[in-house]
Protein backbone atom coordinates (compact mmCIF):
# COMPACT_ATOMS: atom_id res chain seq x y z
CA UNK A 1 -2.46 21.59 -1.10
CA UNK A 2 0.54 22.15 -3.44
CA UNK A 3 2.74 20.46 -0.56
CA UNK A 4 0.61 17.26 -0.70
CA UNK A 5 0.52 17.24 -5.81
CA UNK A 6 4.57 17.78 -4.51
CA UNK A 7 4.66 14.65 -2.46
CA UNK A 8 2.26 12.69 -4.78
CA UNK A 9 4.63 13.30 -7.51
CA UNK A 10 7.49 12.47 -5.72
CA UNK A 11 5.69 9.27 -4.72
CA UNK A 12 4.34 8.40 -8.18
CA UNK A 13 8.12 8.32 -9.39
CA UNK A 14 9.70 6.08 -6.98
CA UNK A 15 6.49 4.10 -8.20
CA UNK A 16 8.78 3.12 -11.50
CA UNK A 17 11.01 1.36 -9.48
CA UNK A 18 9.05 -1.30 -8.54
CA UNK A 19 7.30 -1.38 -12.17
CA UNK A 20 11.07 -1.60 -14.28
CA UNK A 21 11.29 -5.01 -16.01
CA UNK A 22 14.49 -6.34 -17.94
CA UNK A 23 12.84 -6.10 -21.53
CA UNK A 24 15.76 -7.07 -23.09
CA UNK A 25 14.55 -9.98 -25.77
CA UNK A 26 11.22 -9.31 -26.18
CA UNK A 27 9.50 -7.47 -29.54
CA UNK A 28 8.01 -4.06 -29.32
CA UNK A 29 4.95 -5.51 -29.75
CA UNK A 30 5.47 -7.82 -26.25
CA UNK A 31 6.66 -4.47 -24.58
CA UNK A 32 3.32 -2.52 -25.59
CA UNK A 33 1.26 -5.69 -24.32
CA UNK A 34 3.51 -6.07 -20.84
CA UNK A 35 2.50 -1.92 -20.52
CA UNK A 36 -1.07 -2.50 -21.11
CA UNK A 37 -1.37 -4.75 -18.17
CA UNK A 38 -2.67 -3.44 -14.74
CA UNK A 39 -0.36 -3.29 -11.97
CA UNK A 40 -0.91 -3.68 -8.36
CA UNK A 41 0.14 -0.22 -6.54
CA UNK A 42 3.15 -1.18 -4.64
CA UNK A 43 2.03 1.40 -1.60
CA UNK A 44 -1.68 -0.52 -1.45
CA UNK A 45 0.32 -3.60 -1.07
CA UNK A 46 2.50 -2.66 1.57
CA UNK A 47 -0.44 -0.96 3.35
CA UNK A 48 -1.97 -4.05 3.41
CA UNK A 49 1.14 -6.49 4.70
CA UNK A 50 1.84 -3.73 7.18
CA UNK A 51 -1.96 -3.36 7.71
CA UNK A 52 -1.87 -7.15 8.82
CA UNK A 53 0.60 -6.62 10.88
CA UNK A 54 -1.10 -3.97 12.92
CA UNK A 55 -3.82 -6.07 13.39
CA UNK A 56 -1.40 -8.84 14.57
CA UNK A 57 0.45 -6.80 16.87
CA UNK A 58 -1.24 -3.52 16.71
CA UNK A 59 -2.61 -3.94 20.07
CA UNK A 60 0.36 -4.43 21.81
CA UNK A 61 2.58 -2.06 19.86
CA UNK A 62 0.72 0.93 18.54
CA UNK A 63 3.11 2.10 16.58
CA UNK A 64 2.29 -0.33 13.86
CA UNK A 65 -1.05 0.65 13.16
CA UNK A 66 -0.27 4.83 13.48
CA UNK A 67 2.41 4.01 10.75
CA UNK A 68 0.00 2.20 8.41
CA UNK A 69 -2.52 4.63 8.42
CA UNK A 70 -0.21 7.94 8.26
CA UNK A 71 1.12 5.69 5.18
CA UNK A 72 -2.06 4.85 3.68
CA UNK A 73 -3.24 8.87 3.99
CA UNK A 74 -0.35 9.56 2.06
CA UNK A 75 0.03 7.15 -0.75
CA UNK A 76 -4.19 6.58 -1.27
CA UNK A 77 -3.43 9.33 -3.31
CA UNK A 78 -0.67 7.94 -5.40
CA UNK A 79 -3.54 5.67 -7.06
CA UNK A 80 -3.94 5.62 -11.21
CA UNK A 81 -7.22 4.16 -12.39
CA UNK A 82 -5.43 4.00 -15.52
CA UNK A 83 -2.93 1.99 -14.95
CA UNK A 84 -3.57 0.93 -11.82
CA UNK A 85 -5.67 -2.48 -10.66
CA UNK A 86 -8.19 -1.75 -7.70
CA UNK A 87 -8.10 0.31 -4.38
CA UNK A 88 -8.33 -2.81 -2.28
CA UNK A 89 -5.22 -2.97 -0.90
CA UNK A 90 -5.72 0.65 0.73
CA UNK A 91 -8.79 -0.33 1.94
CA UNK A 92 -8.30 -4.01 3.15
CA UNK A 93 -4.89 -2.45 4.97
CA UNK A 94 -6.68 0.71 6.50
CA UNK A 95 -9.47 -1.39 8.04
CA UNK A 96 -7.00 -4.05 9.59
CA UNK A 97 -5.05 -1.32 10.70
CA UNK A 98 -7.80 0.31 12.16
CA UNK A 99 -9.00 -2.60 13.88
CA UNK A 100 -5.85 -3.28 15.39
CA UNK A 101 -5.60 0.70 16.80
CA UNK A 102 -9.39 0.00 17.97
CA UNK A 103 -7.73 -3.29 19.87
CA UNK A 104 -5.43 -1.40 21.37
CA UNK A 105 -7.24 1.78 22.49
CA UNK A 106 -9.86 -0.83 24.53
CA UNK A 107 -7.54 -3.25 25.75
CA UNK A 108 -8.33 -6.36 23.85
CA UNK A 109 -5.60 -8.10 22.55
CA UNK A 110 -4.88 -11.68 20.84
CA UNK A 111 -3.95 -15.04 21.84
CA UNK A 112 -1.69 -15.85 19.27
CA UNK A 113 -0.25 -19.58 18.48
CA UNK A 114 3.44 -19.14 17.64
């Protein structure tokens, strides 16, 4: 359990990254507003792209949807009610990614238009 707070943390700070804005210009009181606002979790969104794509391609290449969910097990836990919008974008990936291992695992696969 203290391996999995360790990688949490480590994923919570790479988390500022993607929430860093160029405040330069605006008034303190603009800056307290801007970090009032929700965010999206950047891992729930790339869950979900990559959660589409395993249910694109997921049953022809598995490796898509095993990489989805080992990265949705890992970053669901990343999630801050506080500051933090909705846990949609976990859940919306991990189904499509699920469906596409499901696909895969029986044999069906799509007939896709490209």
């Amino acid at each position: 359990m203290g391996g999995l707070k360790k990688i949490v943390n480590l994923l919570n700070g790479f988390k500022q990254v993607f929430y860093h804005y160029d405040d330069e210009g605006f008034s303190s009181a603009e800056k307290e507003y801007i970090d009032t606002i929700k965010k999206a979790n950047p891992y729930g969104i790339f869950v979900l792209i990559f959660g589409g794509i395993s249910f694109a391609f997921g049953p022809q290449y598995v490796i898509f949807p095993v990489v989805t969910l080992t990265v949705a097990l890992l970053t669901i836990w990343t999630f801050d009610k506080e500051t933090e919008d909705n846990t949609w974008t976990f859940l919306l990936g991990t189904v499509l990614s699920l469906t596409g291992l499901y696909m895969h695992i029986v044999g069906a696969v799509h007939i896709l238009i490209l």
